[in-house]
C-alpha atoms as a PDB file:
ATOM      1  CA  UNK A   1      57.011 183.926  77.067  1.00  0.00           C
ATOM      2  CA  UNK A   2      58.602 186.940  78.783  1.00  0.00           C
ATOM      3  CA  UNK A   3      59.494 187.017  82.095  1.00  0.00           C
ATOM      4  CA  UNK A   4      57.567 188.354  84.711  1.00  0.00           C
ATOM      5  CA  UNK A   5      58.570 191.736  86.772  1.00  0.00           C
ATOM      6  CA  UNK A   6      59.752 190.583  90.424  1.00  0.00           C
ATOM      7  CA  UNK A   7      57.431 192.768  91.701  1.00  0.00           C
ATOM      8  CA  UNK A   8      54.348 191.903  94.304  1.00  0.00           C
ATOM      9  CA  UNK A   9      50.411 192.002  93.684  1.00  0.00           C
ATOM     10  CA  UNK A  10      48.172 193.054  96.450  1.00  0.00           C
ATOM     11  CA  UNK A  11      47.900 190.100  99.256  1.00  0.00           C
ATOM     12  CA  UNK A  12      44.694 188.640 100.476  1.00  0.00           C
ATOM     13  CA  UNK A  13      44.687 189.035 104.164  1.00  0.00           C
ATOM     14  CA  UNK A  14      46.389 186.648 106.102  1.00  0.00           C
ATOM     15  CA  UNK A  15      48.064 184.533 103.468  1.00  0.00           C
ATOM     16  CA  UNK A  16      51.575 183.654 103.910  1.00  0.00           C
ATOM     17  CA  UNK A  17      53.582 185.509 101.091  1.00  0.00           C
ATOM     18  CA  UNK A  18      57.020 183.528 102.371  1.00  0.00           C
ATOM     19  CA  UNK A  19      56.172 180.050 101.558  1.00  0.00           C
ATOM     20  CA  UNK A  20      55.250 178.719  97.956  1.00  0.00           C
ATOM     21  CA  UNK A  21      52.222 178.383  96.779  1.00  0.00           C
ATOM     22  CA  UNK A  22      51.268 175.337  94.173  1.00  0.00           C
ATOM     23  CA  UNK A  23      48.363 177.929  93.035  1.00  0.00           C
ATOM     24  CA  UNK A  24      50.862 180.975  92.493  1.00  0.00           C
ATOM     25  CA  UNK A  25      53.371 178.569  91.058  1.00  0.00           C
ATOM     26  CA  UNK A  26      51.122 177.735  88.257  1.00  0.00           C
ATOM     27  CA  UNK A  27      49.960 181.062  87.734  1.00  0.00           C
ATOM     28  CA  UNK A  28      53.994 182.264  86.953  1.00  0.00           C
ATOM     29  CA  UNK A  29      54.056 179.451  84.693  1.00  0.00           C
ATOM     30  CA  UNK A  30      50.986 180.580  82.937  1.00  0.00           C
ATOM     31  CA  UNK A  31      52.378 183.990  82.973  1.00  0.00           C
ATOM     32  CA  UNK A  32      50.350 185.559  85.390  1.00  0.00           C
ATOM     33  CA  UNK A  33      51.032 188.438  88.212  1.00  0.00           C
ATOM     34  CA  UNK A  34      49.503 186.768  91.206  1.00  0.00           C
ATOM     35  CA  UNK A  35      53.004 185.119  92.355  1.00  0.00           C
ATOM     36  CA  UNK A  36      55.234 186.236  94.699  1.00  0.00           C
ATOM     37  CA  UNK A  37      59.534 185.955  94.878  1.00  0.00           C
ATOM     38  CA  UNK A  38      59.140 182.902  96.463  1.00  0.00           C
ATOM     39  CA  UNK A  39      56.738 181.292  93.794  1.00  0.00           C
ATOM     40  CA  UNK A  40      58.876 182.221  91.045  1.00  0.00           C
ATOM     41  CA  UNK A  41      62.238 181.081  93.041  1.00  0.00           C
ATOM     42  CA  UNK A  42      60.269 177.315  93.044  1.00  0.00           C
ATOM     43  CA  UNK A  43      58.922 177.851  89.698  1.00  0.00           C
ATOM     44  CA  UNK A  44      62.483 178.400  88.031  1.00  0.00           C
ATOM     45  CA  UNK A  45      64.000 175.560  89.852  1.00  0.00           C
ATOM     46  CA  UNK A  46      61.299 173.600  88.417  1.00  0.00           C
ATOM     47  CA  UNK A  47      62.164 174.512  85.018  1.00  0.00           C
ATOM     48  CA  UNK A  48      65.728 173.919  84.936  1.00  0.00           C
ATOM     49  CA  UNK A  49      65.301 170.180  85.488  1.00  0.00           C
ATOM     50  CA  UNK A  50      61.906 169.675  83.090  1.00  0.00           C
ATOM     51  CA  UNK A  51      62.383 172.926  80.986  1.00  0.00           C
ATOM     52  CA  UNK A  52      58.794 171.891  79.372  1.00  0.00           C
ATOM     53  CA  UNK A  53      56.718 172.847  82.352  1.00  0.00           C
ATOM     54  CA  UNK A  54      55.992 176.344  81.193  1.00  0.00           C
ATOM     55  CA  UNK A  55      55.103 175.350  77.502  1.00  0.00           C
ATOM     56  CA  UNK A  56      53.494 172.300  79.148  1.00  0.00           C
ATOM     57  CA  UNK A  57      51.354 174.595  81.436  1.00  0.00           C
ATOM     58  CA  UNK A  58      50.673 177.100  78.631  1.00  0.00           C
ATOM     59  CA  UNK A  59      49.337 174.634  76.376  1.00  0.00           C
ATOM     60  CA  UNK A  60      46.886 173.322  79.485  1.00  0.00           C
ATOM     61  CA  UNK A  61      45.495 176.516  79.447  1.00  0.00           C
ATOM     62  CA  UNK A  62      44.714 177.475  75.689  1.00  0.00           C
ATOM     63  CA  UNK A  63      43.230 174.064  75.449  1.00  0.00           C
ATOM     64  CA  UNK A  64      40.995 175.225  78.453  1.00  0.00           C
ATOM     65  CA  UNK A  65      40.365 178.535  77.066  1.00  0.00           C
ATOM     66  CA  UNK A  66      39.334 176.634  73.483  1.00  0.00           C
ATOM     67  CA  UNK A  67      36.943 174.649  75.171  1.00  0.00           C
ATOM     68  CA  UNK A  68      35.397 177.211  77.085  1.00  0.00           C
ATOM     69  CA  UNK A  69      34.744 178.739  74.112  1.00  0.00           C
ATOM     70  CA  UNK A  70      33.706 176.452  72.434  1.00  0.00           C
ATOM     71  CA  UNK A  71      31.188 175.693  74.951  1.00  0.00           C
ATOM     72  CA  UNK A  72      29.735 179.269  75.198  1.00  0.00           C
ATOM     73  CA  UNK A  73      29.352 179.127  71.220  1.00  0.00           C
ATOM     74  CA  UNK A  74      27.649 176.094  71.730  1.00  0.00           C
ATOM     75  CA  UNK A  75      24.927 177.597  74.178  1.00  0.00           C
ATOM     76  CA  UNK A  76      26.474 176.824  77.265  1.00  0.00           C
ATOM     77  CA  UNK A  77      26.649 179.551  79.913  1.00  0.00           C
ATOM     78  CA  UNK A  78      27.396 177.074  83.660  1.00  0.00           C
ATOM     79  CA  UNK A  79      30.894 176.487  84.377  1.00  0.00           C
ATOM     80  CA  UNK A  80      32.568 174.419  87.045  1.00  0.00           C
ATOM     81  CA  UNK A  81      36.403 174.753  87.170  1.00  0.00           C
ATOM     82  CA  UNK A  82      37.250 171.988  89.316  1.00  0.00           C
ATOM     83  CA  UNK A  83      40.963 172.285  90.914  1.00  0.00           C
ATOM     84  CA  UNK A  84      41.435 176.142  89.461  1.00  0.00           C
ATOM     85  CA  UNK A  85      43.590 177.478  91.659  1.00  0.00           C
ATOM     86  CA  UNK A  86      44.347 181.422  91.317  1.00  0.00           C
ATOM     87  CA  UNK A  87      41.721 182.671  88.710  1.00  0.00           C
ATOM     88  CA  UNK A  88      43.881 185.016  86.579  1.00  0.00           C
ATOM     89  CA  UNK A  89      46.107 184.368  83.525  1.00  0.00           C
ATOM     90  CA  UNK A  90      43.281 184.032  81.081  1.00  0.00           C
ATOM     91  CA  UNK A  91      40.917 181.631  83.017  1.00  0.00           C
ATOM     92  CA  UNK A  92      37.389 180.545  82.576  1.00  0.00           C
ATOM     93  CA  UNK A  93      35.452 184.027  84.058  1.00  0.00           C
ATOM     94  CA  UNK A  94      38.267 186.136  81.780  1.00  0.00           C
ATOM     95  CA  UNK A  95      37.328 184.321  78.771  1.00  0.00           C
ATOM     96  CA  UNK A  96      33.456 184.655  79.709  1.00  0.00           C
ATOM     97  CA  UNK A  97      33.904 188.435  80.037  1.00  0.00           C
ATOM     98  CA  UNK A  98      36.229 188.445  76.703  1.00  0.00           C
ATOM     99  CA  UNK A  99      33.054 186.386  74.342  1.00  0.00           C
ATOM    100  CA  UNK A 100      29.830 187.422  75.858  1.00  0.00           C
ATOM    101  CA  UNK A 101      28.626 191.046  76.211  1.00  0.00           C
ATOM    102  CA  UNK A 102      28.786 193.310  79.360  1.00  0.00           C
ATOM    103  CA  UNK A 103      24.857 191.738  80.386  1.00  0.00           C
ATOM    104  CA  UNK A 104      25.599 188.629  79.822  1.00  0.00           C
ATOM    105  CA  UNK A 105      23.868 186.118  82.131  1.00  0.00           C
ATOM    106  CA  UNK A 106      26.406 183.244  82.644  1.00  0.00           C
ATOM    107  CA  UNK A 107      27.612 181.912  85.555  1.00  0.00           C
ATOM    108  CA  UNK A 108      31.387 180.686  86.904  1.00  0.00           C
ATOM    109  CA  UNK A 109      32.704 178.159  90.388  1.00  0.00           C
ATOM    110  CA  UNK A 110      35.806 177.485  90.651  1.00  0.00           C
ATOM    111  CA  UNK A 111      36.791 174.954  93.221  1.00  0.00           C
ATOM    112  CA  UNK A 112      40.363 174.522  94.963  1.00  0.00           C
ATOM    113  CA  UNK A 113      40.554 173.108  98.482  1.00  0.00           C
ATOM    114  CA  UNK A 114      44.047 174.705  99.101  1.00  0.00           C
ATOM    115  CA  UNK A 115      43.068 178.158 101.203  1.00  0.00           C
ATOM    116  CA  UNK A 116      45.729 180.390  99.771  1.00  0.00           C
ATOM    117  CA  UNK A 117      43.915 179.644  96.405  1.00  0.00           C
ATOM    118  CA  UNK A 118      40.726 180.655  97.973  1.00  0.00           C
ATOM    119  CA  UNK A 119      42.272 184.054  99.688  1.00  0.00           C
ATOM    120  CA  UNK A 120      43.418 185.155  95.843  1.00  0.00           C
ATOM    121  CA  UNK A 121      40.581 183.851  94.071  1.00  0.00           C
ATOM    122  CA  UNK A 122      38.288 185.706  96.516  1.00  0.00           C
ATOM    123  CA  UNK A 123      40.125 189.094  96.185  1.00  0.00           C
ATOM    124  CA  UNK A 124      40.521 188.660  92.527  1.00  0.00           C
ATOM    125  CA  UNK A 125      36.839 188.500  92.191  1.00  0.00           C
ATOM    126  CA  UNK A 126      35.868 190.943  94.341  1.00  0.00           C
ATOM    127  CA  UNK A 127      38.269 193.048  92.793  1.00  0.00           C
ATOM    128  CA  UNK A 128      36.883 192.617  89.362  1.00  0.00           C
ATOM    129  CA  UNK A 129      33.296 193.085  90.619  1.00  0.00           C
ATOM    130  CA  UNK A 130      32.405 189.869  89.518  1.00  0.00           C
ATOM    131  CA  UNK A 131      31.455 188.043  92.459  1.00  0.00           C
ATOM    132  CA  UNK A 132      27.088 188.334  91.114  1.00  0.00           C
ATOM    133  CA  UNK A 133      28.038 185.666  88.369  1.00  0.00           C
ATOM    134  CA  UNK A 134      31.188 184.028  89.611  1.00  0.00           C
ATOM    135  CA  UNK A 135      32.503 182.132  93.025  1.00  0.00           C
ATOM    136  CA  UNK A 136      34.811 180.009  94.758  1.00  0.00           C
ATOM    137  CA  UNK A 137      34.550 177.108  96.752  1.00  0.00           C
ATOM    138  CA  UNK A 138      36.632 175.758  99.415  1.00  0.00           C
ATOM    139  CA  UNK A 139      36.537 172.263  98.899  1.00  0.00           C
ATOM    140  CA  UNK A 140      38.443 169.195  97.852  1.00  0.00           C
ATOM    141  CA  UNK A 141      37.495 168.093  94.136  1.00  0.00           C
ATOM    142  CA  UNK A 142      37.911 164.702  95.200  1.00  0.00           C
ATOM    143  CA  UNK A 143      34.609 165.054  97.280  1.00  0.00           C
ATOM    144  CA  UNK A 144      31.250 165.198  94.708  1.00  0.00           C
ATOM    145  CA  UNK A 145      28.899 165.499  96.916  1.00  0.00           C
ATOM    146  CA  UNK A 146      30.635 168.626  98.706  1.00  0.00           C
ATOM    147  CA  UNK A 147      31.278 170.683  95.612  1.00  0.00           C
ATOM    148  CA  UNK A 148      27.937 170.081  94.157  1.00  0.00           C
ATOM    149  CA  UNK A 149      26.135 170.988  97.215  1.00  0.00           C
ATOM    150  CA  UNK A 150      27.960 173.465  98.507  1.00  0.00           C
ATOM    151  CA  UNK A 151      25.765 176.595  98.864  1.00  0.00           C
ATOM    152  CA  UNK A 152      27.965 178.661  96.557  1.00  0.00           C
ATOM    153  CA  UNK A 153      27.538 176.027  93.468  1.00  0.00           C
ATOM    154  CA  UNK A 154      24.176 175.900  94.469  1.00  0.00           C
ATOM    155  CA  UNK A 155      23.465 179.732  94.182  1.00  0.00           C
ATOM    156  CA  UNK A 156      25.276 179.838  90.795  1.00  0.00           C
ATOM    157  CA  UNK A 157      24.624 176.740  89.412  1.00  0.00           C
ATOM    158  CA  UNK A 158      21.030 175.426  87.886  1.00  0.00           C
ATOM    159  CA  UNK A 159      21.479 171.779  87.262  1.00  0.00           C
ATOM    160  CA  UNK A 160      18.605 171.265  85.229  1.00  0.00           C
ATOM    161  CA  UNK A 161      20.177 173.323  82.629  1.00  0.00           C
ATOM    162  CA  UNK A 162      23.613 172.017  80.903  1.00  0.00           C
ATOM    163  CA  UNK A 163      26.999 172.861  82.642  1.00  0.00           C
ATOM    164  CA  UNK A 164      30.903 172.506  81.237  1.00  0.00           C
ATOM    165  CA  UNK A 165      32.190 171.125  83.932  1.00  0.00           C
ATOM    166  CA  UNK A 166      36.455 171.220  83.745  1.00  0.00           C
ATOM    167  CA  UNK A 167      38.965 169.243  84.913  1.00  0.00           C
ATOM    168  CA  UNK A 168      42.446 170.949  83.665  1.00  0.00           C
ATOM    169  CA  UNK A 169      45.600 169.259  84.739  1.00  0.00           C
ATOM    170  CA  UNK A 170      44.180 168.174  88.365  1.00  0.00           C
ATOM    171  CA  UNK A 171      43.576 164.646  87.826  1.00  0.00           C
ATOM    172  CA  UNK A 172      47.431 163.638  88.145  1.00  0.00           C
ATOM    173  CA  UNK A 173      46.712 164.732  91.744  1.00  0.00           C
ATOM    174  CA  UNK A 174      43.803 162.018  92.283  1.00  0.00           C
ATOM    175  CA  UNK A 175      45.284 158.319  92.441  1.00  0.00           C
ATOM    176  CA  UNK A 176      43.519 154.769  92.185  1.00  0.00           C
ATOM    177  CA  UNK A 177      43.029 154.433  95.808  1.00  0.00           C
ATOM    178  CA  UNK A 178      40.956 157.995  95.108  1.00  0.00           C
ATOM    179  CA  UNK A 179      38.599 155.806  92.431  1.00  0.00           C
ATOM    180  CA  UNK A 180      39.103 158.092  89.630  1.00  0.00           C
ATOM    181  CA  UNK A 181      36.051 156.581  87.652  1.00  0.00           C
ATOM    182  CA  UNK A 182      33.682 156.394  90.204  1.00  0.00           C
ATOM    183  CA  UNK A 183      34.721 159.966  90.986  1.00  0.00           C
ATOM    184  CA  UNK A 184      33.941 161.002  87.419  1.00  0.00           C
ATOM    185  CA  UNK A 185      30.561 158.915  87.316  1.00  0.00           C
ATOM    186  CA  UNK A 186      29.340 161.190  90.264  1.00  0.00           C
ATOM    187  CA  UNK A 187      30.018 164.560  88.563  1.00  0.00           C
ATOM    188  CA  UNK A 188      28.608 163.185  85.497  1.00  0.00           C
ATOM    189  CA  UNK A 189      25.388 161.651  86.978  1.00  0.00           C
ATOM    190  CA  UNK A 190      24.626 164.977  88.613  1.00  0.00           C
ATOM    191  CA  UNK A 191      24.856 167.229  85.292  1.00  0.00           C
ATOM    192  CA  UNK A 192      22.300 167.598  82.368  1.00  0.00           C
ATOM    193  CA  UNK A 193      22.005 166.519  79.274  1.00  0.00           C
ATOM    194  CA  UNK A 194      24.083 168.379  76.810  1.00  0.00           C
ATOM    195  CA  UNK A 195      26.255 169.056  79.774  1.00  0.00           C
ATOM    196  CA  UNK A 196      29.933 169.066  78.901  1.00  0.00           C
ATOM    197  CA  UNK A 197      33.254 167.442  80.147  1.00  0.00           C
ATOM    198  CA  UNK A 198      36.684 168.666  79.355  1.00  0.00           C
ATOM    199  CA  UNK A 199      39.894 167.048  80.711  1.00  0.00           C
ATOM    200  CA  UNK A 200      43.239 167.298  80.515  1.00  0.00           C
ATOM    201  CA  UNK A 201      45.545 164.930  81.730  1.00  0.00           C
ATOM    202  CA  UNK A 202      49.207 164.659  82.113  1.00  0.00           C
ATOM    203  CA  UNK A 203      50.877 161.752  80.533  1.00  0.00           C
ATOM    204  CA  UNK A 204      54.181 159.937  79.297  1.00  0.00           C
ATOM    205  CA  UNK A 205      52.331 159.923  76.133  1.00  0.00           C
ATOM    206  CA  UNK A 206      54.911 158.702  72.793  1.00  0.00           C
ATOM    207  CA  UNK A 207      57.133 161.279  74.596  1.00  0.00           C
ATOM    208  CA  UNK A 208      60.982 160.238  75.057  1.00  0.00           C
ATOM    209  CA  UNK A 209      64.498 161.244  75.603  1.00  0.00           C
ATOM    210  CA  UNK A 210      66.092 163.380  78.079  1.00  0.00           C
ATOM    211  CA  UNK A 211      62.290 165.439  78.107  1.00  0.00           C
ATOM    212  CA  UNK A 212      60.868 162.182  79.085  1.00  0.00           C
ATOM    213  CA  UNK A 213      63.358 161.953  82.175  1.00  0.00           C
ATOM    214  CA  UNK A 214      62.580 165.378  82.828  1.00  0.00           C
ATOM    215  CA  UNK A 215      59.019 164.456  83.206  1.00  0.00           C
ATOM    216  CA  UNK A 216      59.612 161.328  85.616  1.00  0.00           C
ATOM    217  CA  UNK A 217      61.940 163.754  87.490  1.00  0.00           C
ATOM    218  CA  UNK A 218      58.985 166.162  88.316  1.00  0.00           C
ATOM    219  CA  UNK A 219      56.687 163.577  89.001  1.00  0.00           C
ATOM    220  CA  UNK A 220      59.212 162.147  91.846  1.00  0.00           C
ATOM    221  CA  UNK A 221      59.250 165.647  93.131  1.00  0.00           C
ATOM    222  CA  UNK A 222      56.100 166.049  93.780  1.00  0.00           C
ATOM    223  CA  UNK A 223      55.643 162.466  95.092  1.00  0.00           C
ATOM    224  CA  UNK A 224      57.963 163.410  98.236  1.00  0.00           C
ATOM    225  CA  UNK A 225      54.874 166.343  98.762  1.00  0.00           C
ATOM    226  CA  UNK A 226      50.973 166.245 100.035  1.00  0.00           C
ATOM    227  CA  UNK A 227      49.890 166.220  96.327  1.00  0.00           C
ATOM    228  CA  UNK A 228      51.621 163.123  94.675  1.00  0.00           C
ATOM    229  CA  UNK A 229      51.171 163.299  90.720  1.00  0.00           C
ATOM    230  CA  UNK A 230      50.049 160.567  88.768  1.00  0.00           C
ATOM    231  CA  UNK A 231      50.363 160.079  84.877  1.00  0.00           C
ATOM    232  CA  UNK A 232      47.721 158.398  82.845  1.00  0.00           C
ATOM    233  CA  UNK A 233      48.129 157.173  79.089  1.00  0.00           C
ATOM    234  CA  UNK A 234      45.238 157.401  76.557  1.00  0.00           C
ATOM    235  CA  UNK A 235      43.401 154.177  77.147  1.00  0.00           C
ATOM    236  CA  UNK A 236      43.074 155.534  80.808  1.00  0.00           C
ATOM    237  CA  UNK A 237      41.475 158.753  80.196  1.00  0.00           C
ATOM    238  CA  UNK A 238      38.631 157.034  78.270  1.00  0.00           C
ATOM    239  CA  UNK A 239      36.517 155.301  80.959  1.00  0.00           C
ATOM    240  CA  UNK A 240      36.518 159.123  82.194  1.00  0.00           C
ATOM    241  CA  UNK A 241      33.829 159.925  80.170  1.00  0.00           C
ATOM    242  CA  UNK A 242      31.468 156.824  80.575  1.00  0.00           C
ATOM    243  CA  UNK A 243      28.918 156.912  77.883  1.00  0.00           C
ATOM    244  CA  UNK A 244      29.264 160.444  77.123  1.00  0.00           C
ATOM    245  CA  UNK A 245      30.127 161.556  73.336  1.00  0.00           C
ATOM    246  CA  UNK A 246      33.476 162.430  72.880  1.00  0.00           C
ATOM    247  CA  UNK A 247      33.552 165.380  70.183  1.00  0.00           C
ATOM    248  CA  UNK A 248      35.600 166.314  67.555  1.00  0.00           C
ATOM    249  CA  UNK A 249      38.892 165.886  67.411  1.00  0.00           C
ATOM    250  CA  UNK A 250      38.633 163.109  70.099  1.00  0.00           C
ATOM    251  CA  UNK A 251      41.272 162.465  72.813  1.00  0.00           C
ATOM    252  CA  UNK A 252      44.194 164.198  71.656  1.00  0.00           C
ATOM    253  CA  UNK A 253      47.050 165.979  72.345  1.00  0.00           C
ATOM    254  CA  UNK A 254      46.796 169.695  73.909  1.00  0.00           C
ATOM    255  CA  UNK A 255      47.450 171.545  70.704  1.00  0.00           C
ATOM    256  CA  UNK A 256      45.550 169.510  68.863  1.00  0.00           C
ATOM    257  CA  UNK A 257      42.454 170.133  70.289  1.00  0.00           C
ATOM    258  CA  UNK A 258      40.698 172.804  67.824  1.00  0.00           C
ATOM    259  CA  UNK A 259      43.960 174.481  67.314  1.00  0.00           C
ATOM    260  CA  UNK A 260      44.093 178.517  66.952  1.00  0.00           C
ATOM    261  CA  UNK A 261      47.898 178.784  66.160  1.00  0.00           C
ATOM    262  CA  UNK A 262      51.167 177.500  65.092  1.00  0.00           C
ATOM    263  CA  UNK A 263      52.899 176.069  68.132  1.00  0.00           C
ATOM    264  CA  UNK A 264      56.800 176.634  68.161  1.00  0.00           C
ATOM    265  CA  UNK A 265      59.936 174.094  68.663  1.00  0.00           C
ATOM    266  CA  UNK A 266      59.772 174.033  72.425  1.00  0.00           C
ATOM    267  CA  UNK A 267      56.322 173.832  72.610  1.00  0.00           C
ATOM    268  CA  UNK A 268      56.165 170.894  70.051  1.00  0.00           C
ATOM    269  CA  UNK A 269      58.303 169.600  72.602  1.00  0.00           C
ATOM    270  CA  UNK A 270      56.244 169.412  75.247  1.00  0.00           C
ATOM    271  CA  UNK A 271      53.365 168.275  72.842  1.00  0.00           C
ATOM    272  CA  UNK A 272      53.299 164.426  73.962  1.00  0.00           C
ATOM    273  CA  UNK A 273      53.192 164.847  77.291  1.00  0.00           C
ATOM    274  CA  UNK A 274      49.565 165.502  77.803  1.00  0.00           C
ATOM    275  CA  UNK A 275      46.087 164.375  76.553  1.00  0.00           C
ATOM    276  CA  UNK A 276      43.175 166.348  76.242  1.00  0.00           C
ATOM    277  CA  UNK A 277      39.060 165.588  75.365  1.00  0.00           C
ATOM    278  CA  UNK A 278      35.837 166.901  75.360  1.00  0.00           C
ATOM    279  CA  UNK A 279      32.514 164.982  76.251  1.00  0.00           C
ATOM    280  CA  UNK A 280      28.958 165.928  75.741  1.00  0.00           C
ATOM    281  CA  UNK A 281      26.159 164.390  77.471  1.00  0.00           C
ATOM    282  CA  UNK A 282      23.693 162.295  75.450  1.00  0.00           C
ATOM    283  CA  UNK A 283      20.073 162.807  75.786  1.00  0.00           C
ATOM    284  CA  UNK A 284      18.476 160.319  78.409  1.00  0.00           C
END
């Protein structure tokens, strides 16, 4: 991935551009142009210790990209991006935009309670004269109830018709005292059948070695923060998706999920440390 200019997007008013942001972290990572000195500063300090966090990040997001496509060639035009921080570097309302035509009719929320990811997302949108079909809300994924009835979800969102609701690399930030699988059993109740799930989770996986290390390094990091990371093998994810049907390939690996490419050394490196599923809801 090449490195990104050190130069500075336009700043929504009245966010701090002198302080990291977890948001505009990720975006660098990912590539994007929504980050600031300071972001990338963090960012490469990050990746001199675990030097899979890019690849590890950029992997994340294809396998989100895949399934969002996958969804919308499976009929599904409501998405819920749960935890999406800045909405640029190929997220769910770019790939909506890239697939469907200029009239299409589907609909986007992302969800981030952190308010700098709200400031960007909101410019970003207005920006790209998408706010008719797309939103944000301000609210803490942890809390159902909130993001389903918040009145931005509810003036996108029809849920009597099927939605892909996504959870990309934000469940390491909610712990057992947060009740993971209850908190999945309310999202799930309140979608549709043929509603769809996609998750990504970050793991120890069959990974080892000094990249294994690396891994428990960053996870101590951000343990000293607000957002504490937790890591979840395989036989955890499951009970995420109650009864739903996994589909095909099942819980995997990122780049295994309906690959599109070749994946190179370093990115085969960062391969176990993640896995990845989609769910479909069965018919009542």
């Amino acid at each position: 991935m090449s490195e990104q200019r050190d130069s500075a997007p336009r700043a929504p008013e009245g966010v701090d551009t002198e302080k990291p942001s977890a948001a505009r972290i990720y975006d660098w990572y990912l590539g994007g142009t929504q980050n600031w000195a300071v972001d990338r500063e963090f960012g490469r300090r990050m990746e001199q210790q675990w030097p899979l966090v890019r690849p590890g990040s950029k992997q994340n997001r294809e396998f989100m990209n895949r399934a969002v496509r996958a969804a919308l060639r499976a009929g599904i035009r409501q998405f819920i991006d749960l935890g999406s921080g800045v909405p640029t570097a190929g997220n769910v309302h770019e790939i909506v935009e890239a697939e469907l035509p200029d009239d299409h009719d589907a609909k986007v929320v992302y969800v981030d309670y952190e308010p700098v990811a709200v400031a960007h997302a909101t410019l970003i949108l207005e920006e790209g004269m998408a706010t008719d079909w797309a939103g944000i809300v301000q609210a803490d994924m942890r809390d159902a109830k909130s993001v389903l009835r918040a009145s931005e979800t509810r003036r996108l969102i029809d849920f009597s018709q099927p939605v892909c609701l996504i959870m990309a690399a934000v469940l390491h930030f909610v712990g057992p005292d947060d009740d993971p699988e209850g908190l999945l059993e309310g999202y799930r109740d309140a979608l549709a059948p043929g509603s769809w799930l996609a998750i990504s989770q970050m793991s120890e996986g069959d990974g080892d070695g000094p990249y294994l290390e690396g891994l428990r390094w960053f996870v101590e990091q951000y343990r000293k923060t607000s957002n504490p990371v937790w890591l979840r093998d395989r036989a955890e994810i499951e009970p995420l998706f109650g009864d739903w049907t996994i589909l095909e390939p099942g819980i995997v690996h990122l780049p295994d999920w309906r690959p599109d490419r070749k994946i190179n050394a370093l990115e085969a490196e960062a391969r176990p440390f993640a896995w990845c599923a989609v769910a479909e809801k069965p018919d009542a």
